[in-house]
C-alpha atoms as a PDB file:
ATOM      1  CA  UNK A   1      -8.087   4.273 -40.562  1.00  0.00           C
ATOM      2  CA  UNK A   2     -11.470   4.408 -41.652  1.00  0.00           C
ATOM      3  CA  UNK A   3     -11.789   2.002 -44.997  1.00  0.00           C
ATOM      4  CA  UNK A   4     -14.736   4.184 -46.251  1.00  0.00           C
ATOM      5  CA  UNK A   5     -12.792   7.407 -47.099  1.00  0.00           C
ATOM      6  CA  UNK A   6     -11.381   7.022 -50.164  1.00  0.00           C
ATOM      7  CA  UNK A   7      -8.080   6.912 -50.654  1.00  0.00           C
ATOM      8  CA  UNK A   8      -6.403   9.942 -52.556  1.00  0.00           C
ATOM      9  CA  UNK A   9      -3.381  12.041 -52.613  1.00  0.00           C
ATOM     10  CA  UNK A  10      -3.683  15.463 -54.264  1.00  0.00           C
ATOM     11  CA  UNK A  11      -0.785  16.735 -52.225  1.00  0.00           C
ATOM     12  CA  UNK A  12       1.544  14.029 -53.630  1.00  0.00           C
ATOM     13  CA  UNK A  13       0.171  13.768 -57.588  1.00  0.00           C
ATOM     14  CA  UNK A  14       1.498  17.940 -57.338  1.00  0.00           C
ATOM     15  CA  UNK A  15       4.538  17.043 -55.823  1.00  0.00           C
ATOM     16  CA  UNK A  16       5.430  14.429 -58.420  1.00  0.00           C
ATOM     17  CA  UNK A  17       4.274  17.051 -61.367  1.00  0.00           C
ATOM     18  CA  UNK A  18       6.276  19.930 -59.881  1.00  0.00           C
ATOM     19  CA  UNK A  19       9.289  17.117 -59.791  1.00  0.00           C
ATOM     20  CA  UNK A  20       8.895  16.529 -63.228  1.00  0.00           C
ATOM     21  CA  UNK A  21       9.090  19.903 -64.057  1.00  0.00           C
ATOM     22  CA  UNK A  22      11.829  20.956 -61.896  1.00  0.00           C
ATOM     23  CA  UNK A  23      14.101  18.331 -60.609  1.00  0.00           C
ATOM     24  CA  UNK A  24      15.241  20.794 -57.798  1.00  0.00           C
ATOM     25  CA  UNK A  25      11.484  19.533 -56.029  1.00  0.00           C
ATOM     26  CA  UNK A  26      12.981  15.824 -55.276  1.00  0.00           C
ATOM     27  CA  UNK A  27      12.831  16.423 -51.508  1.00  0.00           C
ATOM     28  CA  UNK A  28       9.321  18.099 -51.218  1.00  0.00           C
ATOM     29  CA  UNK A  29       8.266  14.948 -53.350  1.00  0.00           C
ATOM     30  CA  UNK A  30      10.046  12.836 -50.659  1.00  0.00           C
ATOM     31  CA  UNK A  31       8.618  14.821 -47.616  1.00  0.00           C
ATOM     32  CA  UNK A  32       4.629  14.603 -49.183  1.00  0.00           C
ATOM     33  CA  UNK A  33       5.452  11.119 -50.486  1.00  0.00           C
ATOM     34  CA  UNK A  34       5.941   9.917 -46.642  1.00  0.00           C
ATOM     35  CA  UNK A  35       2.996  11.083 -45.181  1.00  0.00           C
ATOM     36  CA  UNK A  36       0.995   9.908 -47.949  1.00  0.00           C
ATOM     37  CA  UNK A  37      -1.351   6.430 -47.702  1.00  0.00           C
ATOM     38  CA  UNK A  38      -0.684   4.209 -50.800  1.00  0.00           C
ATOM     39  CA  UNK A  39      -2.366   1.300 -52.284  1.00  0.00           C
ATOM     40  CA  UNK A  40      -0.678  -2.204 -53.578  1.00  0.00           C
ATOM     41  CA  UNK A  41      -1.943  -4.718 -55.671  1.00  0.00           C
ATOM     42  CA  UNK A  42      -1.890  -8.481 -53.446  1.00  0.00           C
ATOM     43  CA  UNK A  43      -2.478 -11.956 -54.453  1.00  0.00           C
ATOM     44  CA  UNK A  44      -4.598 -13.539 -50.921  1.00  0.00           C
ATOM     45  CA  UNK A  45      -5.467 -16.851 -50.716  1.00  0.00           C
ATOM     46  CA  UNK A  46      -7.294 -17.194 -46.905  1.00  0.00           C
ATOM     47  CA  UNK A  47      -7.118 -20.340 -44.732  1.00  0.00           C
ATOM     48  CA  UNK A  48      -8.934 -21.092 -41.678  1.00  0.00           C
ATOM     49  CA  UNK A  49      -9.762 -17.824 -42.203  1.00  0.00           C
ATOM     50  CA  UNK A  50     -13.751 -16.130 -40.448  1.00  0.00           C
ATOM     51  CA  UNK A  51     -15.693 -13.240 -40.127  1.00  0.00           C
ATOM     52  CA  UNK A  52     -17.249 -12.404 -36.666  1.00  0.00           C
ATOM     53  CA  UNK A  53     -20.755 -11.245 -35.736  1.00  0.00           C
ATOM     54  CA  UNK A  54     -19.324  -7.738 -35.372  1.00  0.00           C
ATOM     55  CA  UNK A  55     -17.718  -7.612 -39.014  1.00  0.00           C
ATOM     56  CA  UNK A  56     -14.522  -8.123 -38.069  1.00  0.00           C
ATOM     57  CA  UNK A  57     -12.389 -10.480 -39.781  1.00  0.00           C
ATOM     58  CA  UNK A  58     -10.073 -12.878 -38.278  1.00  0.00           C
ATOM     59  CA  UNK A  59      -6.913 -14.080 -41.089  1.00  0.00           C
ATOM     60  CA  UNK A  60      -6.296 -17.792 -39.901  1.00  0.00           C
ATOM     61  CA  UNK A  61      -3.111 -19.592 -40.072  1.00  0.00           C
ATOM     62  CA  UNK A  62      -1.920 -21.219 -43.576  1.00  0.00           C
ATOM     63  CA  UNK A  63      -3.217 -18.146 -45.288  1.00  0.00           C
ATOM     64  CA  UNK A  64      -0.636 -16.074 -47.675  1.00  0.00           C
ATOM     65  CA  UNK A  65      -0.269 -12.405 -49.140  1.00  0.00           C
ATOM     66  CA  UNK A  66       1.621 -11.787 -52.126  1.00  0.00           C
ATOM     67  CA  UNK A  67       2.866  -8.208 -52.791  1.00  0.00           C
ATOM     68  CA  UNK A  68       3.134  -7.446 -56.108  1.00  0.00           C
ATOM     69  CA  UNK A  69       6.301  -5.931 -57.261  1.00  0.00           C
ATOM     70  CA  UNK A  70       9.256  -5.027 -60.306  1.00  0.00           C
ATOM     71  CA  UNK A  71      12.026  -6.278 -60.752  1.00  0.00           C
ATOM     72  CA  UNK A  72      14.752  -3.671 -62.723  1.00  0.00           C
ATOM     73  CA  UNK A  73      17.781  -4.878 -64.701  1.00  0.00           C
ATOM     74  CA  UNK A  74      20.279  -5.376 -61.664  1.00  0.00           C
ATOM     75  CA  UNK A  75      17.983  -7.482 -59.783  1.00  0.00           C
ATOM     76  CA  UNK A  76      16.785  -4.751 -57.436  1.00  0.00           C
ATOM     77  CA  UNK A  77      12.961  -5.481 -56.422  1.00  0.00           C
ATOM     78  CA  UNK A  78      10.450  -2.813 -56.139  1.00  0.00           C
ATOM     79  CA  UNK A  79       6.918  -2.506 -54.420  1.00  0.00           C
ATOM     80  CA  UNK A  80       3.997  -1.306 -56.931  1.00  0.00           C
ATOM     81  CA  UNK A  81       2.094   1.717 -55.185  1.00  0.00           C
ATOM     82  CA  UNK A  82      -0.300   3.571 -56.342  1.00  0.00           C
ATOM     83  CA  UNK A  83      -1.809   6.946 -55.015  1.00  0.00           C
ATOM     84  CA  UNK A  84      -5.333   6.658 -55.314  1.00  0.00           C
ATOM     85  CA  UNK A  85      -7.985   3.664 -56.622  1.00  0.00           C
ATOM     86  CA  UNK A  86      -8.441   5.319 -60.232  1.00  0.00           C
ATOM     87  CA  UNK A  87      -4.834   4.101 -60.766  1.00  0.00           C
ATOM     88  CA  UNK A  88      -5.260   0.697 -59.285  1.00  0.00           C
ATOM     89  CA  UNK A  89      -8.323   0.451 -61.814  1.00  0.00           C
ATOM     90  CA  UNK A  90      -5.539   1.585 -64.685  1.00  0.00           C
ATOM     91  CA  UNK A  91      -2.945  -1.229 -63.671  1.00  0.00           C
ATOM     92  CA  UNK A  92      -2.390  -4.080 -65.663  1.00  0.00           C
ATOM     93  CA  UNK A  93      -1.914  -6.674 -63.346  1.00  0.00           C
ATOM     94  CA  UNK A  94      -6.085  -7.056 -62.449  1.00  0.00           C
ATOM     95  CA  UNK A  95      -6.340 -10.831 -63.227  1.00  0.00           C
ATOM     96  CA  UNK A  96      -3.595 -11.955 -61.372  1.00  0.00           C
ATOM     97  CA  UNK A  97      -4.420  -9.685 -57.769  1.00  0.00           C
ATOM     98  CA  UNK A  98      -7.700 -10.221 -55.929  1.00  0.00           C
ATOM     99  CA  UNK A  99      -6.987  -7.425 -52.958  1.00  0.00           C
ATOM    100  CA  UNK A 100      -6.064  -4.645 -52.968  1.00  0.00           C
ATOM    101  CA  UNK A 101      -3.560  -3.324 -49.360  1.00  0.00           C
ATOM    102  CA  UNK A 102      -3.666   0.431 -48.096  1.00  0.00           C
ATOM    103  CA  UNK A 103       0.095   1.471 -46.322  1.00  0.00           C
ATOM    104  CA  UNK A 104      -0.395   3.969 -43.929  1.00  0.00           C
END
């Protein structure tokens, strides 16, 4: 994956409007939503942690990653993804996250 194209998903922002519209879309929004890439908001705190010469970083031991995430009214815990980095921006959660993780 090449961290320099931006992450977007025009493919999946239409699925989820036609989904709204019609409810009969659900499983075209499920078949765009699973090829999509996503971003998450994470809490990082790095350890023992070094870049190389070559730019490549190296995430030592003792280091931790926090996924953010909802919780609904039965308990049930959700991951917080977003479908491109003008929505990140939007989220309310900015002081509390310092990275930001792409799913592929």
């Amino acid at each position: 994956m090449d961290i320099n194209q931006p992450i977007t998903n025009p493919e999946l922002l239409n699925a989820i409007h036609a989904m709204r519209l019609d409810g009969t879309k659900e499983d075209i929004f499920f078949d765009v939503l699973f090829q999509s890439k996503l971003l998450c908001r994470a809490k990082v705190e790095f350890k023992n942690s070094r870049e190389s010469i070559l730019g490549r970083f190296t995430v030592g031991e003792g280091s931790t990653m926090a996924l953010r995430s909802i919780e609904n009214q039965q308990g049930e815990r959700f991951l917080i993804a977003f479908t491109d980095w003008k929505e990140v921006k939007n989220g309310h959660m900015k002081k509390t996250t310092n990275a930001s993780i792409n799913l592929c």
